[in-house]
Protein backbone atom coordinates (compact mmCIF):
# COMPACT_ATOMS: atom_id res chain seq x y z
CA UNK A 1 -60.25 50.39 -10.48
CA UNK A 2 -56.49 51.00 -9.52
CA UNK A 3 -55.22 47.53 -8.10
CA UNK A 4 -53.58 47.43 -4.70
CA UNK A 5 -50.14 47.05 -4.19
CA UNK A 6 -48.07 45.62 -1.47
CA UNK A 7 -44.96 47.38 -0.48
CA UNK A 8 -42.25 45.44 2.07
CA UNK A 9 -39.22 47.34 3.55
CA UNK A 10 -36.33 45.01 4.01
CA UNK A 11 -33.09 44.93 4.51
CA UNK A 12 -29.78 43.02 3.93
CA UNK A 13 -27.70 42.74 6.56
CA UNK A 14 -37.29 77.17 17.86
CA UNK A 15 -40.21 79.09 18.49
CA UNK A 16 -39.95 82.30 17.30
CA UNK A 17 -42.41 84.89 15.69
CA UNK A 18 -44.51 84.13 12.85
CA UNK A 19 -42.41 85.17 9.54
CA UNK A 20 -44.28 87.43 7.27
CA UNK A 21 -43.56 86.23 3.63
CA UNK A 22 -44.46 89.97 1.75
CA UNK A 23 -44.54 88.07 -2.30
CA UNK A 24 -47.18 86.93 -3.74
CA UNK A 25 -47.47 83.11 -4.73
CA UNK A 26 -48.06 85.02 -8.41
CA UNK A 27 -44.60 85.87 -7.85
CA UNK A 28 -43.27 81.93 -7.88
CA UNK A 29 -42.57 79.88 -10.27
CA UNK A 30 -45.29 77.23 -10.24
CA UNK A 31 -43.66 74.25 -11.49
CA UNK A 32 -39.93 73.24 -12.93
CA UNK A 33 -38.67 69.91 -14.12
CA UNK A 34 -35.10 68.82 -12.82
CA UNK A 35 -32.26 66.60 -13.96
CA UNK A 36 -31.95 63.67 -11.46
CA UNK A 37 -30.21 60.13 -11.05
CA UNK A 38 -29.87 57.84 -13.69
CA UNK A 39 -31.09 54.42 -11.63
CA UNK A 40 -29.58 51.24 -12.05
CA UNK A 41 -31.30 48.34 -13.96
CA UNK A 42 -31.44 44.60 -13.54
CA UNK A 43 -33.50 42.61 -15.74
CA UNK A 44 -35.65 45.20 -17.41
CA UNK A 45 -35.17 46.87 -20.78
CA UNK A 46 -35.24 50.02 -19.33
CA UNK A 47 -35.60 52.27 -16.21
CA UNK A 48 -37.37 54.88 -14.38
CA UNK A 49 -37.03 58.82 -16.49
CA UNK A 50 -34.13 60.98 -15.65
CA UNK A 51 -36.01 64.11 -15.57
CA UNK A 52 -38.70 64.61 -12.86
CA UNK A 53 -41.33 67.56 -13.17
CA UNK A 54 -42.29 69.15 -9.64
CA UNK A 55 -44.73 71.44 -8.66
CA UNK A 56 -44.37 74.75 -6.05
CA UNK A 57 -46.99 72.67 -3.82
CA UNK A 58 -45.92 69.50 -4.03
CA UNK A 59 -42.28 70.30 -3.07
CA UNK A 60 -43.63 72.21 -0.05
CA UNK A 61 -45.57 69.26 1.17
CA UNK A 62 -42.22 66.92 0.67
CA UNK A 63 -40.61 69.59 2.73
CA UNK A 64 -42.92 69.99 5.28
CA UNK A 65 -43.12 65.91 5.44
CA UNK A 66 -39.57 65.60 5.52
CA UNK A 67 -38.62 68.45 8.32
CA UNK A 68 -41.89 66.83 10.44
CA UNK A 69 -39.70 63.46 9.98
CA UNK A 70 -36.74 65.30 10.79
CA UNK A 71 -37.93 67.03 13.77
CA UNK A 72 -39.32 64.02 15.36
CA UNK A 73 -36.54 62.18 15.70
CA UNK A 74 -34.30 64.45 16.98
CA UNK A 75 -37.09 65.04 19.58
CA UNK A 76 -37.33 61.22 20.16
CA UNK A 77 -33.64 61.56 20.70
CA UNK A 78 -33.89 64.19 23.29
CA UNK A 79 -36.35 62.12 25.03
CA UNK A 80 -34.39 58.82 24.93
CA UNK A 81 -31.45 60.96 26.40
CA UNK A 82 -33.46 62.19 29.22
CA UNK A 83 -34.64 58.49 29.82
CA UNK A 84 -38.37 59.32 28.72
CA UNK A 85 -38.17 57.33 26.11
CA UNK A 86 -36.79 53.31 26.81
CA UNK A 87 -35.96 50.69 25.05
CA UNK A 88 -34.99 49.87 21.29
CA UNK A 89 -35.14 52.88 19.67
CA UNK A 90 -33.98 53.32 15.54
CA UNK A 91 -34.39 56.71 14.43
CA UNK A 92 -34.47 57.74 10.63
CA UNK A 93 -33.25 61.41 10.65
CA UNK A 94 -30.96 61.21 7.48
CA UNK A 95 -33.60 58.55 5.53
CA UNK A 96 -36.56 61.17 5.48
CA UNK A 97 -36.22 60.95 0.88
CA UNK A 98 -37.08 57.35 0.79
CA UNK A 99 -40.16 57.37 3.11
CA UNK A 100 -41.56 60.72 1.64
CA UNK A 101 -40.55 59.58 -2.03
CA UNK A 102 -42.14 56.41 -1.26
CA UNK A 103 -45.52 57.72 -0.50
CA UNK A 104 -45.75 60.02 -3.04
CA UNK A 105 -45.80 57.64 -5.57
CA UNK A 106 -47.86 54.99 -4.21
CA UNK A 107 -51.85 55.07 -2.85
CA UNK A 108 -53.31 55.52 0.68
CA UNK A 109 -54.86 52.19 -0.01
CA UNK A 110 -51.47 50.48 -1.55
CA UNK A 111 -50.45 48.03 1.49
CA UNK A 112 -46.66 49.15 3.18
CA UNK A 113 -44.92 46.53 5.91
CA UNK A 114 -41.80 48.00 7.21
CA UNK A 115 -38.62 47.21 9.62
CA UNK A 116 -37.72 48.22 12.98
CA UNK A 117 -36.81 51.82 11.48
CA UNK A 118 -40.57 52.32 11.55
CA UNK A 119 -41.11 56.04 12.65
CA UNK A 120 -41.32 57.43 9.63
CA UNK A 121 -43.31 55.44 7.77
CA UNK A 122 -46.03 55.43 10.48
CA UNK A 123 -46.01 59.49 10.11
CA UNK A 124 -46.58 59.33 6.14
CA UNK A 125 -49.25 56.86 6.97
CA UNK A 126 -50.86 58.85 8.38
CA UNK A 127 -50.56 58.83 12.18
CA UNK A 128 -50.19 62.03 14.34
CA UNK A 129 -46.60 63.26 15.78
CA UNK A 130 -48.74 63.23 19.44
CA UNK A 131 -49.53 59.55 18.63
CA UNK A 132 -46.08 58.61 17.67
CA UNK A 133 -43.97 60.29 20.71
CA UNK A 134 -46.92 58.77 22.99
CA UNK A 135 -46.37 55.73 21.38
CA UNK A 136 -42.18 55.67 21.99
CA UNK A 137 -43.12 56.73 25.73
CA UNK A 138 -45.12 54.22 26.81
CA UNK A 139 -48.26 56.25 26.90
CA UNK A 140 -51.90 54.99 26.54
CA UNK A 141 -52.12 57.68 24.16
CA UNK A 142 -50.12 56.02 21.85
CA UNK A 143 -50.97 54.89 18.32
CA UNK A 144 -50.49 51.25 19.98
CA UNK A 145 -51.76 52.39 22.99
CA UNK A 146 -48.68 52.60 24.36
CA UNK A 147 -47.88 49.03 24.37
CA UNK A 148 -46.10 48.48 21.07
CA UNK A 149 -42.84 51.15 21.25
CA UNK A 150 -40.79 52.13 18.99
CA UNK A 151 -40.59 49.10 16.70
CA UNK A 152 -44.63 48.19 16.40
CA UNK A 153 -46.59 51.16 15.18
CA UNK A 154 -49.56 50.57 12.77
CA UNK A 155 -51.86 52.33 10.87
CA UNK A 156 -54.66 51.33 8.24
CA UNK A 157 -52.69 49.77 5.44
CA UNK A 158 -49.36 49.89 7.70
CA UNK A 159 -48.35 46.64 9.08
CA UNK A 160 -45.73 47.91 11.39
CA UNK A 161 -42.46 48.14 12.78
CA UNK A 162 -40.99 44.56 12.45
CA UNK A 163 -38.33 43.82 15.72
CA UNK A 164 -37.35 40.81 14.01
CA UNK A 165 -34.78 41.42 10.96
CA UNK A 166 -36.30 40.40 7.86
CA UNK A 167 -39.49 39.14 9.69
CA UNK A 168 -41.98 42.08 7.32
CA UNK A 169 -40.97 39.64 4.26
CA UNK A 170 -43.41 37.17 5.06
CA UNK A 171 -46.51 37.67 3.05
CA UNK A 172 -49.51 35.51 2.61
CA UNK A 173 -48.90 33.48 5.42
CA UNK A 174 -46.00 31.55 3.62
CA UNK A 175 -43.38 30.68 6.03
CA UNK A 176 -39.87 31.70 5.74
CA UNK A 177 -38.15 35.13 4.99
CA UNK A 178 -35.99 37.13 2.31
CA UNK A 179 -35.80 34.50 -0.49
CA UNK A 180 -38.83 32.69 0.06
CA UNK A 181 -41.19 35.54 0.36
CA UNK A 182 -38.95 36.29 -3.62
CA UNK A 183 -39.74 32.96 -4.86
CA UNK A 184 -43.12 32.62 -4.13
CA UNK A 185 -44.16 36.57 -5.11
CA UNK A 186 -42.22 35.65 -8.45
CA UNK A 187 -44.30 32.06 -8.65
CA UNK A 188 -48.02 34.02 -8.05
CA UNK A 189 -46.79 37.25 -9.82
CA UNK A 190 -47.71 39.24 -6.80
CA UNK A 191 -47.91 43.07 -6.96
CA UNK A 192 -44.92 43.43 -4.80
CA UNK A 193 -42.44 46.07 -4.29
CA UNK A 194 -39.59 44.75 -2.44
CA UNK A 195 -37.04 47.67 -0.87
CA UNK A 196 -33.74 47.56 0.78
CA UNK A 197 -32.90 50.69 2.11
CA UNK A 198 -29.10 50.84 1.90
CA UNK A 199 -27.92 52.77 4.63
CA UNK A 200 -24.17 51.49 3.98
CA UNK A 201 -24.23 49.95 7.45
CA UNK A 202 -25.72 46.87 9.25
CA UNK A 203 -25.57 47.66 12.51
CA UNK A 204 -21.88 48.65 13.05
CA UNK A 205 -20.80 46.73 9.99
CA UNK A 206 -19.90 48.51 6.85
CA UNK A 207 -22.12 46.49 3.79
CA UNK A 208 -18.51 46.02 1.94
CA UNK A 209 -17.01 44.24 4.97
CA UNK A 210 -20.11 42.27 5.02
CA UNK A 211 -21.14 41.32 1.49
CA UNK A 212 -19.08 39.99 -0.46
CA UNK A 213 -21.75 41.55 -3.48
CA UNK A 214 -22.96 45.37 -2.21
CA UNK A 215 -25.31 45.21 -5.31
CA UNK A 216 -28.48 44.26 -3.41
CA UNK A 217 -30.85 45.89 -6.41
CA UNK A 218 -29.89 42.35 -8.15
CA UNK A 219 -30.64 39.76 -5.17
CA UNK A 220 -34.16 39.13 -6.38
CA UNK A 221 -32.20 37.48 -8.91
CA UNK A 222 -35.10 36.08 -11.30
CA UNK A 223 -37.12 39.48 -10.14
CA UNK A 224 -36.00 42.64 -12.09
CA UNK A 225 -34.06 45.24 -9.79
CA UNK A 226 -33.40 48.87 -9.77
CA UNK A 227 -30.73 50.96 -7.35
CA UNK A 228 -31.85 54.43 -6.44
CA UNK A 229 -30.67 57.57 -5.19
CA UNK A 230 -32.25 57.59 -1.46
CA UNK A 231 -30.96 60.78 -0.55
CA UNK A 232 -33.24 62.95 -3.52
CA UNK A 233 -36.69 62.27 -2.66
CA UNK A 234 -37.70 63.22 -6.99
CA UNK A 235 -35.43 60.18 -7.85
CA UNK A 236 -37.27 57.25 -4.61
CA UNK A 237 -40.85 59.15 -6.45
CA UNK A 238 -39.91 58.59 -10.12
CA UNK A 239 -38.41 55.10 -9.68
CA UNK A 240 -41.39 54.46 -6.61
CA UNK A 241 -44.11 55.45 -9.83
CA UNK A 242 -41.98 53.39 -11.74
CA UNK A 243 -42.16 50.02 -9.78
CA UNK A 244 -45.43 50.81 -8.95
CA UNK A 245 -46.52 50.66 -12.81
CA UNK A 246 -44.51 47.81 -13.33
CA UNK A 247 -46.52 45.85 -10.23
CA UNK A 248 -49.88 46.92 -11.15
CA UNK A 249 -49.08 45.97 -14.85
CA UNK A 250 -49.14 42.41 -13.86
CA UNK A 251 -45.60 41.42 -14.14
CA UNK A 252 -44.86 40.45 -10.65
CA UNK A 253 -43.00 41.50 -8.00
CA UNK A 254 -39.71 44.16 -8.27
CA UNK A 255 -36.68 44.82 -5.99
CA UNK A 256 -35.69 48.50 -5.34
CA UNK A 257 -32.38 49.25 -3.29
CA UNK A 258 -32.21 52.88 -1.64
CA UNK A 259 -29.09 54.02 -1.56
CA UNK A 260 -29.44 56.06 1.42
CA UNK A 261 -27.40 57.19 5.01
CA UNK A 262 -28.44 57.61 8.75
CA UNK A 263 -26.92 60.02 10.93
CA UNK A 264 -27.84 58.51 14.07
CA UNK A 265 -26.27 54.96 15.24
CA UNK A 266 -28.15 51.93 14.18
CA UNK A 267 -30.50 52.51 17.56
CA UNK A 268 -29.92 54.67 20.68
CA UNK A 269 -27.36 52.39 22.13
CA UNK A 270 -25.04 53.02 19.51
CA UNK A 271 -23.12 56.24 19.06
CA UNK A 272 -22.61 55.35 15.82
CA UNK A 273 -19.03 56.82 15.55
CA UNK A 274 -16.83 53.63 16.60
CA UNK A 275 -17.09 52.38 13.19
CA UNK A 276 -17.44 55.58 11.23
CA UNK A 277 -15.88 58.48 11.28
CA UNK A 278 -17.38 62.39 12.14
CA UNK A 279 -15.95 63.76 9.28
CA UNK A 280 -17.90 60.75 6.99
CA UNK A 281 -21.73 61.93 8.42
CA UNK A 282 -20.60 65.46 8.09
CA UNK A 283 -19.77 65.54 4.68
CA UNK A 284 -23.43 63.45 3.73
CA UNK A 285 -25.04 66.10 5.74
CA UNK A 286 -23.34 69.41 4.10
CA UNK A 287 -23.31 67.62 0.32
CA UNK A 288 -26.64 64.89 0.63
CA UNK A 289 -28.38 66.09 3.10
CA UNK A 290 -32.27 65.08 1.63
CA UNK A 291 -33.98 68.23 3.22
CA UNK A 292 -30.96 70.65 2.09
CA UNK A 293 -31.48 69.32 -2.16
CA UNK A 294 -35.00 69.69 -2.41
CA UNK A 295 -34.78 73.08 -1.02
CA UNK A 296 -32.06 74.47 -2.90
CA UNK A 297 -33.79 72.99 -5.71
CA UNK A 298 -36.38 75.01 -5.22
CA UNK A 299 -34.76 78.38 -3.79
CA UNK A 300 -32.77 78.31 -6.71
CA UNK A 301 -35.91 77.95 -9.57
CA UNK A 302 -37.81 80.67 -7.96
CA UNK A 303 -40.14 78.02 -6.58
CA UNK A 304 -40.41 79.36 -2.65
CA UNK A 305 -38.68 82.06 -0.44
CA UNK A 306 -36.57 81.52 2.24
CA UNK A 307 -39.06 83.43 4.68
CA UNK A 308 -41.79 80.75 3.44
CA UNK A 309 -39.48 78.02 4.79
CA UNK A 310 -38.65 79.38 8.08
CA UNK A 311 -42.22 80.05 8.75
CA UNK A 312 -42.91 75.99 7.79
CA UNK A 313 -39.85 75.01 10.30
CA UNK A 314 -41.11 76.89 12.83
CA UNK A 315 -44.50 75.89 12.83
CA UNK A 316 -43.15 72.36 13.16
CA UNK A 317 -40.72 72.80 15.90
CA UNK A 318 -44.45 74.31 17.10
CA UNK A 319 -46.05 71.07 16.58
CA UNK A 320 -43.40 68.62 17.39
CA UNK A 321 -43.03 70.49 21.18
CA UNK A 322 -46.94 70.28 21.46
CA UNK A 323 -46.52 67.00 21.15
CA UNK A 324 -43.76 66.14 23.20
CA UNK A 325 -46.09 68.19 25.99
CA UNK A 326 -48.58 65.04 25.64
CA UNK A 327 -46.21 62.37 24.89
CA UNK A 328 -44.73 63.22 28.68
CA UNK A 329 -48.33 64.15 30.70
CA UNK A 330 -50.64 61.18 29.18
CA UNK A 331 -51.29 58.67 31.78
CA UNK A 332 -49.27 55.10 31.16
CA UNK A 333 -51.99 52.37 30.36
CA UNK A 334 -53.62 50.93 33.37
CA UNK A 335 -53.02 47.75 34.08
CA UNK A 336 -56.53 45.76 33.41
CA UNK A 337 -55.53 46.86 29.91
CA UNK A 338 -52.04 45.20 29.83
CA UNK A 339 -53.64 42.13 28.29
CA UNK A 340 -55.93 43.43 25.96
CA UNK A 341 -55.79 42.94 22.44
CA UNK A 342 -53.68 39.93 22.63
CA UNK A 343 -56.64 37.93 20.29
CA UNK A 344 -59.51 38.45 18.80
CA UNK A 345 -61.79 37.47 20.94
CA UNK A 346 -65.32 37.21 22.22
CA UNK A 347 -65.71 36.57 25.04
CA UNK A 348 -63.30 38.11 27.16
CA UNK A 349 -60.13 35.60 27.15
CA UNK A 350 -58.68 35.11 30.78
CA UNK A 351 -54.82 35.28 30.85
CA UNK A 352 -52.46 33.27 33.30
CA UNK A 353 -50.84 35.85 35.82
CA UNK A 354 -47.22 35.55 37.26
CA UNK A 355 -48.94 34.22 40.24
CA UNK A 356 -52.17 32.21 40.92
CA UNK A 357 -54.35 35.07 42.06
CA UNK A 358 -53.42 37.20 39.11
CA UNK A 359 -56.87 38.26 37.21
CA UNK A 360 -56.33 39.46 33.80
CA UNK A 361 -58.32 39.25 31.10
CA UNK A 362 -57.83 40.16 27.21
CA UNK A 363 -60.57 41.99 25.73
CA UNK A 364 -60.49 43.03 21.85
């Protein structure tokens, strides 16, 4: 029986008409193995391969997980800008590698906590786009009924959207955060992958005005580390497998650092140009860009057409709309249901109002 593993996310500081694709999948090539990253290492002999083998399917479904990811956001964005969508609000269009990397490496059962960059991860969880938008607009539709927002989305086996920074690291009940959550995995040898996705900035702080060490891969200290490309989704798989093994292996806990980039501003409020310049997100996009490498990797082995991808992107712009649609005509929760779910409990818990004659009650 495969083990389960825990996984914590942490962090430092158009429509159109349907495309006919004439060729035959006989016509493709069906799988190709590619050159990619050689990782960092701390503490460990060696690291994850430097060749990774992909198949025609599975780099369609990374595509088609990564646009989804893509095409979210930028509708969340839309929505936040037409003051649908309120509140915090951290989108991950630029990050799409490590979250689709992530899961294809690990099981359905496998355990994943994450930050307040959650939207992602709640997607490759499994959760529907309708559920997700509904969620960021306050709907009871929403995968938290509409009650959680943007930063607290769960799923079976997904423990959120954390607002707190560094909050997710607490596991097992132990109190404290970053390096006690490290101490103690280390002490029970817990089957713990630790992540920091790096995308060079905390907020509007650049990580080398920040840290006075930008290699984050090695904070675990007595926990072995590894610093990955985030931007190639083959190279967050491989070294994701990798750490995985390692975990389930029995030798404790590991620390992998994503090297990664957003393109948004830390959350809506931010611009995210006051501290960066145009020309920096530009050239990521036009030389990084995660969606762009996987499909010129595959283009350029004979592995899809161009007409297959178009028809993929447009069914997604198809889906994402369709769910927009709901996201902005469910009905808001009604108010007896503002309190429920607060405990676990039987029977119904009353809850104090603002006022004396105030009658809510929390049902589970």
């Amino acid at each position: 029986r495969t083990s389960q593993l825990l996984v914590v996310e942490t962090m430092f500081r158009s429509t159109g008409s349907r495309v006919v694709v004439s060729r035959s999948f006989a016509d493709f090539t069906p799988q190709a193995t590619f050159d990619i990253k050689k990782c960092d290492v701390h503490r460990l002999e060696e690291g994850p391969p430097v060749k990774a083998t992909l198949t025609r399917d599975q780099g369609l479904q990374y595509y088609r997980i990564m646009q989804t990811v893509r095409r979210m956001e930028l509708k969340a964005d839309q929505l936040y800008k037409q003051k649908i969508i309120r509140g915090f609000c951290h989108l991950y269009d630029g990050q799409e590698a490590c979250a689709a990397g992530i899961e294809a490496a690990i099981n359905p059962s496998d355990h994943l906590i994450t930050a307040y960059r959650a939207h992602g991860y709640t997607y490759t969880r499994g959760v529907a786009i309708k559920e997700i938008l509904a969620e960021l607009t306050g709907r009871k539709g929403g995968v938290a009924k509409g009650k959680g927002g943007s930063m607290h989305m769960y799923a079976p086996h997904f423990y959120g959207g954390n607002g707190i920074v560094g909050a997710q690291t607490e596991i097992n009940q132990v109190l404290g955060q970053l390096f006690e959550a490290f101490n103690m995995a280390a002490l029970w040898k817990l089957p713990c992958i630790f992540i920091c996705e790096n995308n060079k900035y905390g907020m509007g702080t650049s990580v080398e005005r920040a840290s006075a060490s930008t290699d984050y891969y090695k904070r675990g200290d007595f926990i072995p580390g590894l610093r990955v490309d985030g931007m190639d989704v083959l190279c967050v798989r491989e070294a994701t497998q990798f750490a995985a093994d390692h975990c389930r292996s029995g030798k404790g806990p590991i620390v992998m650092e994503l090297q990664t980039y957003r393109y948004h501003g830390h959350s809506m409020s931010d611009p995210g140009v006051s501290y960066r310049t145009r020309e920096e997100i530009q050239e990521v996009r036009s030389k990084s860009d995660p969606i762009s490498l996987l499909k010129d990797r595959m283009l350029s082995n004979n592995m899809a057409a161009v007409e297959e991808f178009k028809e993929i992107d447009i069914a997604i712009r198809k889906e994402v709309e369709e769910a927009a649609q709901y996201a902005t005509s469910d009905p808001e929760p009604p108010l007896e249901e503002l309190c429920n779910h607060i405990f676990k409990n039987d029977p119904p818990l009353e809850v104090r109002g603002t006022h004396p004659w105030a009658t809510l009650k929390s049902v589970s």
